[in-house]
N, C-alpha and C. Protein backbone atom coordinates (compact mmCIF):
# COMPACT_ATOMS: atom_id res chain seq x y z
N UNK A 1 -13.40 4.37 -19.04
CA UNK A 1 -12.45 3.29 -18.89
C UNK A 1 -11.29 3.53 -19.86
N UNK A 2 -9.66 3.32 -19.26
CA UNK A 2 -8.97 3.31 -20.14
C UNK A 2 -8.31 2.06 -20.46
N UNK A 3 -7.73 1.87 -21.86
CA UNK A 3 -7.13 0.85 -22.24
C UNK A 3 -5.64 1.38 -22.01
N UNK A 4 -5.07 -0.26 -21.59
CA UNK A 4 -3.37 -0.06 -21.65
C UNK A 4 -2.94 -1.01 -21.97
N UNK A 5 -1.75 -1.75 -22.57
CA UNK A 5 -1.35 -2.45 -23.50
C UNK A 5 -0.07 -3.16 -22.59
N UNK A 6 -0.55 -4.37 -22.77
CA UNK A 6 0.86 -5.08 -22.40
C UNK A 6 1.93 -5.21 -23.21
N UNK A 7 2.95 -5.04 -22.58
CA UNK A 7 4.27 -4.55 -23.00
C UNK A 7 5.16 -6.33 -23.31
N UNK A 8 6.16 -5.71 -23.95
CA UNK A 8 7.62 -7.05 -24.29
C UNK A 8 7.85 -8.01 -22.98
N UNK A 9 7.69 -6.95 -22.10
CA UNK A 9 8.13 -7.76 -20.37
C UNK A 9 6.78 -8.22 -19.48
N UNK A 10 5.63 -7.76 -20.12
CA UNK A 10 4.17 -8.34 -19.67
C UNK A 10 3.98 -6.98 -18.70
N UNK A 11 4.76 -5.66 -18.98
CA UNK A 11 4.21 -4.79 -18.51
C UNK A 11 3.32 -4.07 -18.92
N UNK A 12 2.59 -3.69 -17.46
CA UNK A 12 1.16 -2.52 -18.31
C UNK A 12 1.75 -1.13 -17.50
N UNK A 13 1.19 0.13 -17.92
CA UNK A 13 1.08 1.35 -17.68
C UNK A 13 -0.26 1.50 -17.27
N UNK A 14 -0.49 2.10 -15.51
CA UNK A 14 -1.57 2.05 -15.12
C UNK A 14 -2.00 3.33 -15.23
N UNK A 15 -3.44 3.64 -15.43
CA UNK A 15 -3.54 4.82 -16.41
C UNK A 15 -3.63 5.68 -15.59
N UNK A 16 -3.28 7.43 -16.12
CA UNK A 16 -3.65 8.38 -14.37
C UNK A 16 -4.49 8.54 -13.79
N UNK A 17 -5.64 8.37 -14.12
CA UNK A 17 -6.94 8.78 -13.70
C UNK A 17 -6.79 7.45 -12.19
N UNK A 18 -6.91 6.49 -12.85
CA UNK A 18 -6.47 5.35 -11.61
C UNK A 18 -5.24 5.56 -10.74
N UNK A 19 -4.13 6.08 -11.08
CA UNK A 19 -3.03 6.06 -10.25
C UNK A 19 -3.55 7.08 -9.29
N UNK A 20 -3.85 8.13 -9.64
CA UNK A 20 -4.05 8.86 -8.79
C UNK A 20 -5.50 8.84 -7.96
N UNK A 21 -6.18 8.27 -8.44
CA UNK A 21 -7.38 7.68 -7.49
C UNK A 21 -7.32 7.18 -6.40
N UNK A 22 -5.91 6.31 -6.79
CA UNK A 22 -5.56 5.17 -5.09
C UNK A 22 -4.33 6.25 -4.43
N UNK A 23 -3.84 6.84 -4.98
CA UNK A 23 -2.62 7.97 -4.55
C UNK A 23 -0.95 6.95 -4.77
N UNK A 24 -1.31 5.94 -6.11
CA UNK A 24 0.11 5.19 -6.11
C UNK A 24 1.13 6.52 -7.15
N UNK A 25 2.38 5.97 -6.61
CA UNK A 25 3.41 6.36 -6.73
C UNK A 25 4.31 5.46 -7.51
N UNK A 26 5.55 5.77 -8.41
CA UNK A 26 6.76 5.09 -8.59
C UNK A 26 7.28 4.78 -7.43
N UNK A 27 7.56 3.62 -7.76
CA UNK A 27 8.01 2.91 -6.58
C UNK A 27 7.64 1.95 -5.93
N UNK A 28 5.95 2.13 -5.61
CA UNK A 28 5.39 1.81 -5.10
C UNK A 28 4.76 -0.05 -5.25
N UNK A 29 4.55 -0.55 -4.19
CA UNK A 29 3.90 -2.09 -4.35
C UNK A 29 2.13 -2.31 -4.98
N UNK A 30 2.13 -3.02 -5.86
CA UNK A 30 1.12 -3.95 -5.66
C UNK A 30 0.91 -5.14 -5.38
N UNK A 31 -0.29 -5.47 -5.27
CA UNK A 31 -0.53 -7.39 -5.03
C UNK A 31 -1.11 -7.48 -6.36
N UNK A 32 -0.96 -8.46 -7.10
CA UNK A 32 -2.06 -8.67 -8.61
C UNK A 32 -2.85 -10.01 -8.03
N UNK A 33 -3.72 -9.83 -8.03
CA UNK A 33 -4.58 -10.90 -7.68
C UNK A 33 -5.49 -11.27 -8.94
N UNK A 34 -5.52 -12.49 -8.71
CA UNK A 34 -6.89 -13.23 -10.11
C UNK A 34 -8.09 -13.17 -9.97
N UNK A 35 -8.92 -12.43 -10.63
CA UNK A 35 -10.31 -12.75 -10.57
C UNK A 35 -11.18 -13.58 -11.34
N UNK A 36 -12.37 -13.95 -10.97
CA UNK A 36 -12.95 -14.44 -12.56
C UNK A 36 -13.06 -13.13 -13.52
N UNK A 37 -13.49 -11.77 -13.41
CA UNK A 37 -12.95 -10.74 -14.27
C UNK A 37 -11.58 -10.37 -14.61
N UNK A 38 -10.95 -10.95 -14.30
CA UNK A 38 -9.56 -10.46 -14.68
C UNK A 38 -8.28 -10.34 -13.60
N UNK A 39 -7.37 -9.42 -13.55
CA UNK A 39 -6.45 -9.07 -12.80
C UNK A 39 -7.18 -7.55 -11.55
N UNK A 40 -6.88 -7.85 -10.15
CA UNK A 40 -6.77 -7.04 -9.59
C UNK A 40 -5.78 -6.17 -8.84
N UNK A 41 -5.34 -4.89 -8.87
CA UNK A 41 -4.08 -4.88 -8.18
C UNK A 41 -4.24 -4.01 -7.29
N UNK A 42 -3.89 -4.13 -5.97
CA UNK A 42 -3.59 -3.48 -4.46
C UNK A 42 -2.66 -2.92 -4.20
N UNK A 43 -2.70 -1.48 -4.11
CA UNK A 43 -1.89 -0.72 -3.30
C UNK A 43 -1.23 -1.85 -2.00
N UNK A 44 0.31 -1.80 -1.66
CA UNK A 44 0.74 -2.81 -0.65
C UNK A 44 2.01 -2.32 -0.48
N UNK A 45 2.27 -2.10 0.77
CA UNK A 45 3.28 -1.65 1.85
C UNK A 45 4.09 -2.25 2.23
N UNK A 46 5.31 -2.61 2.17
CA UNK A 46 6.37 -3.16 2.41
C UNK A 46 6.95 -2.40 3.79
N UNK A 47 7.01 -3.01 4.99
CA UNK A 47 7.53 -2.93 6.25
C UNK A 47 8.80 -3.48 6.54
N UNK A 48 9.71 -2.72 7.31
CA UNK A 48 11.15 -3.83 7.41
C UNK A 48 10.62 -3.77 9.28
N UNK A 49 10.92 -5.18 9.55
CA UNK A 49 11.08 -5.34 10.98
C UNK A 49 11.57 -4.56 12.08
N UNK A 50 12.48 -3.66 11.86
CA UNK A 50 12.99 -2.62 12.79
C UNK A 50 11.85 -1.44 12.96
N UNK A 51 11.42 -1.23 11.74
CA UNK A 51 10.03 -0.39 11.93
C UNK A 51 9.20 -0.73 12.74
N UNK A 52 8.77 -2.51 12.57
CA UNK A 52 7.62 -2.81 13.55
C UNK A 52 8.21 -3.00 14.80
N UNK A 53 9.72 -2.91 15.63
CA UNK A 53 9.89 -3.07 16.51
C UNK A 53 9.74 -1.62 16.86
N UNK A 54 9.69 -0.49 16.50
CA UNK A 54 9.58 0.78 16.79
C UNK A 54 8.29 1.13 17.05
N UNK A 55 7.60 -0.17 16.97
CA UNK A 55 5.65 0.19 17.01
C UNK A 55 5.59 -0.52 18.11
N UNK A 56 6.59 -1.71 18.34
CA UNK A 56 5.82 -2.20 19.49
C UNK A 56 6.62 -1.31 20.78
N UNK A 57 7.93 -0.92 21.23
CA UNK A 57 8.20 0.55 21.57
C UNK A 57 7.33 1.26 22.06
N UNK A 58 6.93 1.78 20.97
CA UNK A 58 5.69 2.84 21.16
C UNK A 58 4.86 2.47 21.98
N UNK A 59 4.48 0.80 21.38
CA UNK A 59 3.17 0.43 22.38
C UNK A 59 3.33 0.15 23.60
N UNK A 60 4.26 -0.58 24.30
CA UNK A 60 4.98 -0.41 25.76
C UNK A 60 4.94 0.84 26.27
N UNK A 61 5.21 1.90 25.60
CA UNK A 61 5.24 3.04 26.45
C UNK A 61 3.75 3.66 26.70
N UNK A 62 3.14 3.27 25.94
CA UNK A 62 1.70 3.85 25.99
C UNK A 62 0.64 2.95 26.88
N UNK A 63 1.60 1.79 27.69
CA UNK A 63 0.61 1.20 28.44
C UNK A 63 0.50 -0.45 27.83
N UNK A 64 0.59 -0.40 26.37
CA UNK A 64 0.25 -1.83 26.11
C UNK A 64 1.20 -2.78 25.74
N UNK A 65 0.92 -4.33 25.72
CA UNK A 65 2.46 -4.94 26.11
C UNK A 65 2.51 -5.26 24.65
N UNK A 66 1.65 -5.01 23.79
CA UNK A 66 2.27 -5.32 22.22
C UNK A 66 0.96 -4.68 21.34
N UNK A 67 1.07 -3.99 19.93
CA UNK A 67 0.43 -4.21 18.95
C UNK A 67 -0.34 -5.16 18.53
N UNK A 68 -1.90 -5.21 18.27
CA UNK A 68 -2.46 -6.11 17.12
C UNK A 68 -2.24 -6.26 15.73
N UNK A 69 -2.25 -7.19 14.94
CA UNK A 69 -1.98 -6.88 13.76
C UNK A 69 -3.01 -5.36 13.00
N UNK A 70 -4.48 -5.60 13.55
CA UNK A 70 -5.36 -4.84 13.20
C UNK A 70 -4.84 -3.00 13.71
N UNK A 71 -4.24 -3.14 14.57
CA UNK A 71 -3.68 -1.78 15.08
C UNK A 71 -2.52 -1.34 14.19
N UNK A 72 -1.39 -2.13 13.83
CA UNK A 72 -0.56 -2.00 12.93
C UNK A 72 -1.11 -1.64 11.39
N UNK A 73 -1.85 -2.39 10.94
CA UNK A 73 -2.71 -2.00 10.07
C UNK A 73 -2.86 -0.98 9.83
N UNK A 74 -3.98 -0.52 10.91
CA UNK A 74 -4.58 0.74 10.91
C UNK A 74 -3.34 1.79 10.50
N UNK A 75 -2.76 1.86 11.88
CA UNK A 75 -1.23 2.79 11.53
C UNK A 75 -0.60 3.14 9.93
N UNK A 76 -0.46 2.02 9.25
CA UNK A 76 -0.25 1.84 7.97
C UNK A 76 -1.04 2.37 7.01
N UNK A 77 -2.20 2.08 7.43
CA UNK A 77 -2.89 2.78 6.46
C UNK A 77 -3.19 4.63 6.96
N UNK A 78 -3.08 4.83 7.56
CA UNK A 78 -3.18 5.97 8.47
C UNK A 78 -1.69 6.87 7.17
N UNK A 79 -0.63 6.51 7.72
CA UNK A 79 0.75 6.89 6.67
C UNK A 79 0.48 6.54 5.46
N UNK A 80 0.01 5.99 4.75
CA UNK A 80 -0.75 6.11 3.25
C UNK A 80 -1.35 7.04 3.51
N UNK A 81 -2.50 6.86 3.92
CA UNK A 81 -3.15 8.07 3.93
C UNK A 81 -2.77 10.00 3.58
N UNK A 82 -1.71 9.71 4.64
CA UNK A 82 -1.12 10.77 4.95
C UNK A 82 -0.37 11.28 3.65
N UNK A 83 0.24 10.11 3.39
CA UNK A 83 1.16 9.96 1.84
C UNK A 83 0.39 10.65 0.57
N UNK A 84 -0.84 10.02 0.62
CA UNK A 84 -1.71 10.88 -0.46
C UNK A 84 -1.96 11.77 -0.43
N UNK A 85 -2.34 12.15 0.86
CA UNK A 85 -2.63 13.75 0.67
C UNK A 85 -1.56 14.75 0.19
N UNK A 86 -0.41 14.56 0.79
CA UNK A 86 1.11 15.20 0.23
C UNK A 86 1.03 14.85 -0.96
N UNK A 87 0.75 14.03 -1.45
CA UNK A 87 1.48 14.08 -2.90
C UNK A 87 -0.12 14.63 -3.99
N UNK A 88 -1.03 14.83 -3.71
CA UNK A 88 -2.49 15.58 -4.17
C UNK A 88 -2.19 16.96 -4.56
């Protein structure tokens, strides 16, 4: 386990062994969520709407008249995915 220290602005430095576990990046989103142990934070993807109109596109042409959220999902995590491995 590593320790990291909150900072002047309530920032922490997430340590490498963890950054690179989840494959986060500069730049990149979390969610901080509360636990009764503490703080949790989630890798999280920021989508702009023209993207998801380019999914549902896709999905019309492939037969279906729209995306599930669970299919979009998937997709998303699919390009993470992908994201980590490039940057490994």
């Amino acid at each position: 386990m590593a320790l990291t220290k909150v900072g002047p602005k309530f920032q922490v430095t997430i340590p490498k062994v963890a950054r690179e576990a989840i494959g986060l990046n500069v730049g990149d989103l979390v969610e901080a969520t509360t636990t009764k142990d503490g703080v949790l934070l989630r890798p999280k993807v920021a989508v702009d709407k023209s993207s998801l109109a380019v999914l549902q596109v896709q999905a019309k042409r492939s037969g279906k008249s729209r995306l599930s959220v669970r299919e979009i999902e998937a997709e998303i995590a699919a390009v993470r995915k992908e994201k980590t491995k490039r940057s490994a």
